[in-house]
N, C-alpha and C. Protein backbone atom coordinates (compact mmCIF):
# COMPACT_ATOMS: atom_id res chain seq x y z
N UNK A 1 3.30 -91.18 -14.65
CA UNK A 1 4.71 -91.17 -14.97
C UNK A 1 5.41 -89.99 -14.31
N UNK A 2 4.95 -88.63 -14.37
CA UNK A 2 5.21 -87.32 -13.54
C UNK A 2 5.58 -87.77 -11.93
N UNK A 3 5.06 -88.84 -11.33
CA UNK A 3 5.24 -88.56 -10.21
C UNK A 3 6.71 -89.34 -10.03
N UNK A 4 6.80 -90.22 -11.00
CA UNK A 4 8.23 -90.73 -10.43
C UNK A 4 9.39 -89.73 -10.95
N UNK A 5 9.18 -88.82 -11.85
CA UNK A 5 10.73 -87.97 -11.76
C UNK A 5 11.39 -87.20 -10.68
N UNK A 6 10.17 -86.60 -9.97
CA UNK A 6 10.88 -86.24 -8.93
C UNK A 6 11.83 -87.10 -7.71
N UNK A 7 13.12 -86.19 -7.31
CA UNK A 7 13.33 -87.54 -6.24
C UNK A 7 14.10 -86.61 -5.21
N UNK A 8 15.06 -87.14 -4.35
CA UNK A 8 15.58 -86.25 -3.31
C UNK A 8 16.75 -85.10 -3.91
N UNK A 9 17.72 -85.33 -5.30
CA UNK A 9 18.23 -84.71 -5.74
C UNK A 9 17.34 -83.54 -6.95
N UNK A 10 16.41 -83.51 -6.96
CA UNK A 10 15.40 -82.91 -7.92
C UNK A 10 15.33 -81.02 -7.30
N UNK A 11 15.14 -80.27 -8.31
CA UNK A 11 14.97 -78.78 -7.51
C UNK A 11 14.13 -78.43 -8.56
N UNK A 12 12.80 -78.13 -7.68
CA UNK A 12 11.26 -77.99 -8.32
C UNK A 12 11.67 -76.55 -8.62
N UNK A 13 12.51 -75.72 -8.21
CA UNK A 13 12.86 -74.33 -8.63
C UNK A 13 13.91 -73.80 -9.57
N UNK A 14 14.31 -74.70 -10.22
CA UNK A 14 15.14 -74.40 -10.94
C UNK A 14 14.70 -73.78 -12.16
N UNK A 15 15.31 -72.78 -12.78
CA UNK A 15 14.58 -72.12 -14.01
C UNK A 15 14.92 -72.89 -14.98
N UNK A 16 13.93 -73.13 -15.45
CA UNK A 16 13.55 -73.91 -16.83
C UNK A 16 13.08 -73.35 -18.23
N UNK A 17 13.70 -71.92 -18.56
CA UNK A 17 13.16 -71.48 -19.32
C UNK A 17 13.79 -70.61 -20.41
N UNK A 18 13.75 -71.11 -21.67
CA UNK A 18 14.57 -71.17 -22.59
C UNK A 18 14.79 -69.63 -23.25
N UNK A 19 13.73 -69.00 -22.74
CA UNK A 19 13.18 -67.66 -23.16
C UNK A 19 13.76 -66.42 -22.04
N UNK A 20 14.82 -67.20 -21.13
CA UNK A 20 15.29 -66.06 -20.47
C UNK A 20 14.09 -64.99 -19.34
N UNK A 21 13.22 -65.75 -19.44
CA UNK A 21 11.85 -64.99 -18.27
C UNK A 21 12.15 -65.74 -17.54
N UNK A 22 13.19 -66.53 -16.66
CA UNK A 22 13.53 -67.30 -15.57
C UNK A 22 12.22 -67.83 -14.58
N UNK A 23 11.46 -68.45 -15.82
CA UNK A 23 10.28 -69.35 -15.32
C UNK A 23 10.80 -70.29 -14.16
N UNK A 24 10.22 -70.79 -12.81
CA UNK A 24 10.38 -72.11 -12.64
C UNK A 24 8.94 -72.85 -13.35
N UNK A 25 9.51 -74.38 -12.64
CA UNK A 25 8.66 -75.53 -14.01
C UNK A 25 7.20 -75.31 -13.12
N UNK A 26 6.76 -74.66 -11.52
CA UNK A 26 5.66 -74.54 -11.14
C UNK A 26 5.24 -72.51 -11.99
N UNK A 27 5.61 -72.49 -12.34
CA UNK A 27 5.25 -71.02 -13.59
C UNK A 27 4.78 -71.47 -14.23
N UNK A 28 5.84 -72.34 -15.24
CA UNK A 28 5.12 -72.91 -16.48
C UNK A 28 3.76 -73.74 -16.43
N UNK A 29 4.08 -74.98 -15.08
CA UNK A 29 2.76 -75.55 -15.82
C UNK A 29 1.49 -75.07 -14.74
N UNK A 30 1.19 -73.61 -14.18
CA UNK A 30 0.63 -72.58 -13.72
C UNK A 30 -0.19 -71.81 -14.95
N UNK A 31 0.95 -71.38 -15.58
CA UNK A 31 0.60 -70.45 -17.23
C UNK A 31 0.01 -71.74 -18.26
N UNK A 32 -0.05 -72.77 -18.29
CA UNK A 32 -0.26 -73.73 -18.91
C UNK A 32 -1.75 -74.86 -18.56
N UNK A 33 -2.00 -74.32 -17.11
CA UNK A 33 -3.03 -75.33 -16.65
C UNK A 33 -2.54 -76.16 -16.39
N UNK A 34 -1.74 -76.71 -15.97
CA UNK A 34 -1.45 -78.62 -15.50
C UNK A 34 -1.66 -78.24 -14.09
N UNK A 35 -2.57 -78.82 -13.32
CA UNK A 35 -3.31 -78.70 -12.35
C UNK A 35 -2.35 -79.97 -11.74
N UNK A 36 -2.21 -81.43 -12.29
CA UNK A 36 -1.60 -82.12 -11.31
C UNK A 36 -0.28 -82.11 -11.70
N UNK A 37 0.71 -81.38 -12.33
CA UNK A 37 2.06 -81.27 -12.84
C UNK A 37 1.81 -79.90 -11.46
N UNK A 38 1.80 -78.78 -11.02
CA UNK A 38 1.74 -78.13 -10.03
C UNK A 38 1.27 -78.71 -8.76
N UNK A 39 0.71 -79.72 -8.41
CA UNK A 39 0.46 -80.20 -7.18
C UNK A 39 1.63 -81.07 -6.76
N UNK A 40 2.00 -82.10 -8.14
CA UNK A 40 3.11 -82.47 -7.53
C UNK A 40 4.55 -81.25 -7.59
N UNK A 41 4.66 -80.23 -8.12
CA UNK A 41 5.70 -79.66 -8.11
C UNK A 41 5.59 -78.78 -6.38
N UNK A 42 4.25 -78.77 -5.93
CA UNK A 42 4.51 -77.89 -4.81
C UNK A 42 4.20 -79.46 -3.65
N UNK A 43 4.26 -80.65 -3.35
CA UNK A 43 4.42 -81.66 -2.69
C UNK A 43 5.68 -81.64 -2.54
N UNK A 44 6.83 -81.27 -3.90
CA UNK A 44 8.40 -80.98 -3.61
C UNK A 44 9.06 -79.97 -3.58
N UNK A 45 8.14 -79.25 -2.64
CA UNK A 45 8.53 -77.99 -2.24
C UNK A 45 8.98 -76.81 -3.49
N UNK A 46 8.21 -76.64 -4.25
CA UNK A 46 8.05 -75.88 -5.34
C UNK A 46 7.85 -74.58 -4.55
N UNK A 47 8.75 -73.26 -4.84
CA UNK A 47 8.78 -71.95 -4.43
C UNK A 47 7.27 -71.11 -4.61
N UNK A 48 6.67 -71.28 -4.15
CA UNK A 48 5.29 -71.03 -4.41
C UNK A 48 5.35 -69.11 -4.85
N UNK A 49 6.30 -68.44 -4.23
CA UNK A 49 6.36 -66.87 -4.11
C UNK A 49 7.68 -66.61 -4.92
N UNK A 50 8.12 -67.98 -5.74
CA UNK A 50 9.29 -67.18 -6.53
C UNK A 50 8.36 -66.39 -8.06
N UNK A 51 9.21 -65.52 -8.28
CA UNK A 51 8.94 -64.61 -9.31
C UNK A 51 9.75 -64.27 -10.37
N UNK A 52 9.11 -64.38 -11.88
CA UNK A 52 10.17 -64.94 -12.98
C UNK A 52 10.80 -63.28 -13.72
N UNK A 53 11.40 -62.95 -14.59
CA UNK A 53 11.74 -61.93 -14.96
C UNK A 53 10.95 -60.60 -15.14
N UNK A 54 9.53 -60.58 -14.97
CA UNK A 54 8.62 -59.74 -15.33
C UNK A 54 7.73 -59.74 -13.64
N UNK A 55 8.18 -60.15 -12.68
CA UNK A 55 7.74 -60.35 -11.13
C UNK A 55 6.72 -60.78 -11.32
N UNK A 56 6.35 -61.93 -11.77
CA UNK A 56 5.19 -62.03 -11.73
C UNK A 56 5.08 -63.64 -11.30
N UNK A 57 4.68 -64.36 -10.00
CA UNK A 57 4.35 -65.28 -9.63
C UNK A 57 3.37 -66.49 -10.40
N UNK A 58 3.77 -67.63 -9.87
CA UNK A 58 2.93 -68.60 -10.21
C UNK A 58 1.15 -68.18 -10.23
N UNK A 59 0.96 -67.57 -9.37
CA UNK A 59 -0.46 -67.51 -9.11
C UNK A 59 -0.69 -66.79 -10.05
N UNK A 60 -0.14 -65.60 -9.99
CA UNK A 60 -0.35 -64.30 -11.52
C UNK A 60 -0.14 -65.01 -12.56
N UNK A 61 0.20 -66.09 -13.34
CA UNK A 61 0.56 -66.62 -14.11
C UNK A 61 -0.78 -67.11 -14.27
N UNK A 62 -1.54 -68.30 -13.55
CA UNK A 62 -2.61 -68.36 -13.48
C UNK A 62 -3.47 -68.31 -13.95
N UNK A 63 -3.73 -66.99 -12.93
CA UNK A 63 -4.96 -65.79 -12.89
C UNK A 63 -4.58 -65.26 -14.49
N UNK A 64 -3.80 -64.71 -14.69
CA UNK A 64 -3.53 -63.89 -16.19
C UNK A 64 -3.82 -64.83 -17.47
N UNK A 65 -3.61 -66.42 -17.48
CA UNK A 65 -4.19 -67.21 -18.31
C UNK A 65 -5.26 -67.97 -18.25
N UNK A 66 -6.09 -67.63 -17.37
CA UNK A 66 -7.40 -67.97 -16.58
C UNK A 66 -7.21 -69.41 -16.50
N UNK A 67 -6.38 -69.72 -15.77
CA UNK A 67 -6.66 -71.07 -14.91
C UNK A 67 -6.97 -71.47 -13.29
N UNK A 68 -8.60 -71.19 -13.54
CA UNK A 68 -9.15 -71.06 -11.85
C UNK A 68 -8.61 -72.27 -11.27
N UNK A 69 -8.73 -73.26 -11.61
CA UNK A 69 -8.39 -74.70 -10.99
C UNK A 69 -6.62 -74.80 -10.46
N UNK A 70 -5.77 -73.81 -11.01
CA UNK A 70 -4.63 -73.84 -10.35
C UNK A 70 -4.42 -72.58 -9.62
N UNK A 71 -5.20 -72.04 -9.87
CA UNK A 71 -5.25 -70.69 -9.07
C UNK A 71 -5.86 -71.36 -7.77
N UNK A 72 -6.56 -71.96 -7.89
CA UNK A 72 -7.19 -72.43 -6.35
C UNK A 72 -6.34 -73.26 -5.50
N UNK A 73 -5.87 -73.93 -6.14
CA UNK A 73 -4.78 -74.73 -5.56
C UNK A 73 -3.33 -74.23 -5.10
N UNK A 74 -2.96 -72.97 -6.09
CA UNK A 74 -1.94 -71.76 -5.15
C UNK A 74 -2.39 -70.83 -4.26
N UNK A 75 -3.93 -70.81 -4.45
CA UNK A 75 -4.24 -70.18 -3.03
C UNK A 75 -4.05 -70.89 -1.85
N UNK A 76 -5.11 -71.79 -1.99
CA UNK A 76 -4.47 -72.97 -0.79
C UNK A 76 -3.61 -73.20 -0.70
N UNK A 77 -2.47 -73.48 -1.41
CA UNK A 77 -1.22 -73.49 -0.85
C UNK A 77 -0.54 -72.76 0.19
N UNK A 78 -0.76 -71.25 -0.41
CA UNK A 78 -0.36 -70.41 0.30
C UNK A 78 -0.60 -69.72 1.40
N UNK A 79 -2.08 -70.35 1.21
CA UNK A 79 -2.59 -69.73 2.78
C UNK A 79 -2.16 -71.06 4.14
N UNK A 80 -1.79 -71.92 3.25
CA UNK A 80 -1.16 -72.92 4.72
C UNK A 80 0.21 -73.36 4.67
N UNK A 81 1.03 -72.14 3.88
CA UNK A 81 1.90 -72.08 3.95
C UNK A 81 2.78 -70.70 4.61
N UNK A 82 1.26 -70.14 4.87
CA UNK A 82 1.13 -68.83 5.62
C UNK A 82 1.86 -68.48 7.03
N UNK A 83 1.17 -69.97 7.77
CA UNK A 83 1.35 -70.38 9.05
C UNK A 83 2.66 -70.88 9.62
């Protein structure tokens, strides 16, 4: 069902976060584990290096709630997004 919300008017960066830490929705489901809710958010160009009120990136988000499986997948991201 996740994959059909996105569409060409959609912004995977928009802060979504009710708590004023200007999460985007690839933060949240980073800090949360959703492994395929972050794959499709970075397929639509999800800010992979934006950083929420406390600078702290998707990946740190992650890493800080021990989710290796999306941590691996923002590494890879980023390293071929490097190029």
């Amino acid at each position: 069902m996740c994959k059909e919300i996105p569409n060409d008017k959609t912004n995977p960066n928009i802060s979504c976060d009710l708590t004023e830490q200007f999460k985007t929705p690839l933060h949240i489901a980073a800090e949360n584990g959703h492994l395929d809710i972050a794959r499709i958010l970075l397929e639509h160009d999800a800010d992979i290096l934006a950083k929420d009120s406390s600078g702290l990136t998707a990946m740190d988000l992650a890493e800080k709630t021990e989710h290796p499986h999306v941590m691996e997948l923002l590494k890879t991201t980023a390293s071929k997004s490097a190029f």
